[in-house]
N, C-alpha and C. Protein backbone atom coordinates (compact mmCIF):
# COMPACT_ATOMS: atom_id res chain seq x y z
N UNK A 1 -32.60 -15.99 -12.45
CA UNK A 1 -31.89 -17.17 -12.01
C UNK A 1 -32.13 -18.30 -13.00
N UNK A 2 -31.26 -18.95 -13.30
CA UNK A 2 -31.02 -19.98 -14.24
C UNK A 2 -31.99 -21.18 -13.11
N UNK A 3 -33.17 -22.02 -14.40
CA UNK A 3 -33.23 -23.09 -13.64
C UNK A 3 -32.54 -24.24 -13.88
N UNK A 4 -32.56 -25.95 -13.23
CA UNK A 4 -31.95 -26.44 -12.90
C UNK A 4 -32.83 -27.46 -14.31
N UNK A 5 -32.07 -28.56 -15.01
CA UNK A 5 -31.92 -29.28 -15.94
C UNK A 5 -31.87 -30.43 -15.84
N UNK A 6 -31.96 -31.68 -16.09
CA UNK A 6 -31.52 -32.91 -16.00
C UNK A 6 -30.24 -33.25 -16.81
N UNK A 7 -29.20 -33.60 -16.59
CA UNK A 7 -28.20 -33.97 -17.96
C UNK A 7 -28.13 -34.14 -19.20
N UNK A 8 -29.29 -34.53 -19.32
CA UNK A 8 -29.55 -35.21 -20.84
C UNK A 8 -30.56 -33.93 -21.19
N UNK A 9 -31.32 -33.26 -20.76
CA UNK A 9 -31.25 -31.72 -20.73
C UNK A 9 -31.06 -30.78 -21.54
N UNK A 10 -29.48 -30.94 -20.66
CA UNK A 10 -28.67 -29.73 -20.48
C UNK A 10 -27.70 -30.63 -21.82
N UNK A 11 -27.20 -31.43 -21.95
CA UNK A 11 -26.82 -32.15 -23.44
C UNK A 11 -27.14 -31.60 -24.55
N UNK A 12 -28.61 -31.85 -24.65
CA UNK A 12 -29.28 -31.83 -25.72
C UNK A 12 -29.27 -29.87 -26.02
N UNK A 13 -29.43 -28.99 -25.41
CA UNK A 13 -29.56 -27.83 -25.51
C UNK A 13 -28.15 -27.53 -25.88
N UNK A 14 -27.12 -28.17 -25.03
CA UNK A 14 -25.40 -27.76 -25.40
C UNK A 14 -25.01 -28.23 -26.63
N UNK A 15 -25.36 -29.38 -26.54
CA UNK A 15 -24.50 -29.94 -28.27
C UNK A 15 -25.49 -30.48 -29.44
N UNK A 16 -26.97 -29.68 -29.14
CA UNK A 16 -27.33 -30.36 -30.66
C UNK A 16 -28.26 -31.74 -30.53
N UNK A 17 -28.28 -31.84 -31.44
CA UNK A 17 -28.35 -33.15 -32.71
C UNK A 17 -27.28 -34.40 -31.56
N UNK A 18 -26.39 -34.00 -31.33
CA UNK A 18 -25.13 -34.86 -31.16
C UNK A 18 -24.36 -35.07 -29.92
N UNK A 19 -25.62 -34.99 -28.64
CA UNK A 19 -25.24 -34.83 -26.96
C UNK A 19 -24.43 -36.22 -27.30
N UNK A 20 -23.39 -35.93 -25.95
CA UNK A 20 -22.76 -36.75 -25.63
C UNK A 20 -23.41 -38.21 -24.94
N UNK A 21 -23.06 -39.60 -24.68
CA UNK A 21 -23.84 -40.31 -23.98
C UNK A 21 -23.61 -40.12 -22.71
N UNK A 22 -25.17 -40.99 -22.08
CA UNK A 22 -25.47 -40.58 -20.32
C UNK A 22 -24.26 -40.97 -19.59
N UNK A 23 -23.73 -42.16 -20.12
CA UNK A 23 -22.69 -42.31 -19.17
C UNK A 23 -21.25 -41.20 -19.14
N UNK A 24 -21.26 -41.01 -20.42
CA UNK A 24 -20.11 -39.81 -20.44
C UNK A 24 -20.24 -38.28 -19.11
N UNK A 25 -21.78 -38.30 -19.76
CA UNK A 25 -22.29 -37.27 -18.94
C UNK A 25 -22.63 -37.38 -17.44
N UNK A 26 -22.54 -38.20 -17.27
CA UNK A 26 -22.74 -38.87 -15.73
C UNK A 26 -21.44 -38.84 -15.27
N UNK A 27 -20.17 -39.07 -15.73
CA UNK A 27 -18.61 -39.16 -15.49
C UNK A 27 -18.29 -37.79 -15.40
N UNK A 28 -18.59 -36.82 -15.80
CA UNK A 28 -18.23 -35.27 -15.93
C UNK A 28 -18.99 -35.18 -14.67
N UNK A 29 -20.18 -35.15 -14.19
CA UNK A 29 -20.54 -35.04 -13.23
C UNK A 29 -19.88 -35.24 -11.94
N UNK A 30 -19.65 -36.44 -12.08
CA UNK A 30 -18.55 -37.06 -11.13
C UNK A 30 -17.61 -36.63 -11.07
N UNK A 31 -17.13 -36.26 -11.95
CA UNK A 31 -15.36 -35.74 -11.90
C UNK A 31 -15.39 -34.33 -11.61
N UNK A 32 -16.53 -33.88 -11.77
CA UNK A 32 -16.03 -31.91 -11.88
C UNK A 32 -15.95 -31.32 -12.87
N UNK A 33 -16.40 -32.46 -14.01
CA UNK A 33 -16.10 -31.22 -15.12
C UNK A 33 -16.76 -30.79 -15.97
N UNK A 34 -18.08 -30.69 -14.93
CA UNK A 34 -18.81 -29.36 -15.42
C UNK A 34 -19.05 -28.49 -14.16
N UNK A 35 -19.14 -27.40 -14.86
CA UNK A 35 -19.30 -26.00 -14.06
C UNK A 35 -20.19 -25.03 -14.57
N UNK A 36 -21.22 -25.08 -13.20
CA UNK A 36 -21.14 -24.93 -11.74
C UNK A 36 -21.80 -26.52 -11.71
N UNK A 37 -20.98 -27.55 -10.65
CA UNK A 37 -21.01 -28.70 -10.71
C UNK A 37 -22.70 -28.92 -10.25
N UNK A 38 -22.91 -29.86 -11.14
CA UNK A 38 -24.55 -30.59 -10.82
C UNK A 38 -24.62 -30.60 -9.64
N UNK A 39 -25.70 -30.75 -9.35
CA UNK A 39 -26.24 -31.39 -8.31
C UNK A 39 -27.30 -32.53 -8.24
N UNK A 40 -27.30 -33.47 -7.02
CA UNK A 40 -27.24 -34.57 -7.40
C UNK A 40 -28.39 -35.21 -6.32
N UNK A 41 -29.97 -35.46 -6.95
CA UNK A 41 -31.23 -35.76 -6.37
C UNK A 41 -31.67 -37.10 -6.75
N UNK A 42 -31.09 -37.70 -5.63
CA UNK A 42 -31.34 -39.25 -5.87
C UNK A 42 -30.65 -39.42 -6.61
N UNK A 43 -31.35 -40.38 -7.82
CA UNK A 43 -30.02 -40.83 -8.66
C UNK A 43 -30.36 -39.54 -10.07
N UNK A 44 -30.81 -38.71 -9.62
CA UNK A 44 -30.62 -38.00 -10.85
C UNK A 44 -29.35 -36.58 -10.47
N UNK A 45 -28.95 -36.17 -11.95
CA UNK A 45 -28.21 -35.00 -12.09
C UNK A 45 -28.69 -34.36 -12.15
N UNK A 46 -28.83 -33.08 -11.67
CA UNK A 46 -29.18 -31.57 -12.60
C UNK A 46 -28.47 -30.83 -12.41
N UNK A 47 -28.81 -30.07 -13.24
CA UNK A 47 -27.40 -28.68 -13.59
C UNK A 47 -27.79 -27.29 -14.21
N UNK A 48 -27.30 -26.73 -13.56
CA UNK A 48 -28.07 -25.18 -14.26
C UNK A 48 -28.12 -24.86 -15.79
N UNK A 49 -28.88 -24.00 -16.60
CA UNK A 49 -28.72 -23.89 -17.95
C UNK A 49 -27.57 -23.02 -18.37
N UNK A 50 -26.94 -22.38 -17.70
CA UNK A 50 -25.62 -22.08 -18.32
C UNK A 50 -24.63 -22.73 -17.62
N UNK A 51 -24.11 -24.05 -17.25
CA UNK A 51 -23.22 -24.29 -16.79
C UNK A 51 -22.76 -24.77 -18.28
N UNK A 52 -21.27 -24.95 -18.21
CA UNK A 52 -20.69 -25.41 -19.04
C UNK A 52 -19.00 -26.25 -18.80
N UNK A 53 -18.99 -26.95 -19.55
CA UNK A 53 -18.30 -28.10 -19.67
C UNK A 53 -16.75 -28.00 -19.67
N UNK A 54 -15.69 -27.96 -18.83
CA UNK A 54 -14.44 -27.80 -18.26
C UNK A 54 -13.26 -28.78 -19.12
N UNK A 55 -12.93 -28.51 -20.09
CA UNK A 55 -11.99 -29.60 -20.11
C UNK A 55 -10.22 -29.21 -19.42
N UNK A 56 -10.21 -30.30 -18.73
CA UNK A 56 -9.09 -30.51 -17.85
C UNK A 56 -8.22 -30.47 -18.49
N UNK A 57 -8.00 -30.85 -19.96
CA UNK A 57 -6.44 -30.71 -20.48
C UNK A 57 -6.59 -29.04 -21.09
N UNK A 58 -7.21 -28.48 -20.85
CA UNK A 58 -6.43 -26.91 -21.42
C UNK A 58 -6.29 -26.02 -20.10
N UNK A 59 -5.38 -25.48 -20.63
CA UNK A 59 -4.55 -24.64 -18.93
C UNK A 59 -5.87 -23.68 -18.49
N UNK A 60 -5.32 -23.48 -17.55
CA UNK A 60 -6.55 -22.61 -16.96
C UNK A 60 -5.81 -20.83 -17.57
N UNK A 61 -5.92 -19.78 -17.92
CA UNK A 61 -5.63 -18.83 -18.68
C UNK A 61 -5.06 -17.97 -17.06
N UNK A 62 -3.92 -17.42 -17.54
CA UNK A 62 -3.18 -16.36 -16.58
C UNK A 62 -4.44 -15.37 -15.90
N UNK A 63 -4.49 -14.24 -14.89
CA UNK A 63 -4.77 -13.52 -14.60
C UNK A 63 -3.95 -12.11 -15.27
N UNK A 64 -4.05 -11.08 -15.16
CA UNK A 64 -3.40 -10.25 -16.36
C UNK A 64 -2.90 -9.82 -14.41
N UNK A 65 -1.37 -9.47 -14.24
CA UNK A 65 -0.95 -8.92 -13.46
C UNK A 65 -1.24 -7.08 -13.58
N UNK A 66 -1.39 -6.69 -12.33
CA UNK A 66 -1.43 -5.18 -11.98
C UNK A 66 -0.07 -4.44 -12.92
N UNK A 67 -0.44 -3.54 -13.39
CA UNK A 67 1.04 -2.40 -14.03
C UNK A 67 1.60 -2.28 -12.94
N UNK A 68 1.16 -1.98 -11.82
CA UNK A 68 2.27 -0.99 -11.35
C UNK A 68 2.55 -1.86 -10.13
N UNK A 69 3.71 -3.04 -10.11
CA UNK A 69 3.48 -3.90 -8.83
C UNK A 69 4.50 -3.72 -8.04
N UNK A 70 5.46 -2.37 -7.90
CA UNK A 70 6.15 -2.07 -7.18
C UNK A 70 6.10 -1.28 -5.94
N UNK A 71 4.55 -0.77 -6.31
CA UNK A 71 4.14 -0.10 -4.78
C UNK A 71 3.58 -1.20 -4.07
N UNK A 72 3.32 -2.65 -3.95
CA UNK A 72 3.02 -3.76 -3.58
C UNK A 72 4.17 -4.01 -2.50
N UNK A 73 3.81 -3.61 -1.32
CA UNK A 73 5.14 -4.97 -0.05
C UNK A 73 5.14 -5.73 -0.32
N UNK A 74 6.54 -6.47 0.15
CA UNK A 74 6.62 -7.64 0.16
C UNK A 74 5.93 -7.99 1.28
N UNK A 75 5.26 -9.53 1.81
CA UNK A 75 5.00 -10.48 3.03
C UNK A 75 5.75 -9.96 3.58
N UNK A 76 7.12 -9.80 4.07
CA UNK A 76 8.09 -9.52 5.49
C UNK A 76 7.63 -8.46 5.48
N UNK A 77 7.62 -7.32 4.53
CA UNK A 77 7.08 -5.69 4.94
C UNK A 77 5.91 -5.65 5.69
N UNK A 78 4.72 -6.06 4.75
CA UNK A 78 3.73 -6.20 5.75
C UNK A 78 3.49 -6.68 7.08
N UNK A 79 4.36 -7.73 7.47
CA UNK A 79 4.20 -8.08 8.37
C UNK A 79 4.85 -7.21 9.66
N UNK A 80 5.85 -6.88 9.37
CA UNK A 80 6.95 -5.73 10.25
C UNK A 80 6.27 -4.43 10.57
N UNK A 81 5.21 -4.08 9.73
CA UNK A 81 4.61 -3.37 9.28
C UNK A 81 3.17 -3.15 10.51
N UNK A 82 2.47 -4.28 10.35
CA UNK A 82 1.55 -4.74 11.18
C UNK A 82 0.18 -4.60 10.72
């Protein structure tokens, strides 16, 4: 099990030389966008050692659909169906 980090942490191990600042990192917190989201003890952050950092502007990537999706009912089948 991964243990749990302080932000500035988990920064310093992710980017180097060149962590982002606390307040940046305190705003990701807040917003969600890191994953698996901190958690939050008093006024501190922590966050597991492999969570990692979500950015919201790139799409989230397709699921690869099943080959064969014609043996799949439709909702009304199933349901008629029971």
């Amino acid at each position: 099990m991964d243990k749990l980090m302080t932000l500035e942490e988990w920064a310093k191990t992710v980017y180097g030389d060149h962590p982002p600042a606390v307040g940046t990192l305190r705003r990701w917190a807040r917003d969600a966008l890191i994953y698996p989201a901190p958690q939050k003890h008093g006024r501190s952050y922590f966050v597991l050692e492999s969570a990692r950092y979500t950015d919201p502007t790139m799409p989230i990537p397709k699921q690869a659909q099943p080959a064969n999706t014609s043996t799949r009912l439709r909702l009304a089948d199933r349901i008629r169906r029971g």
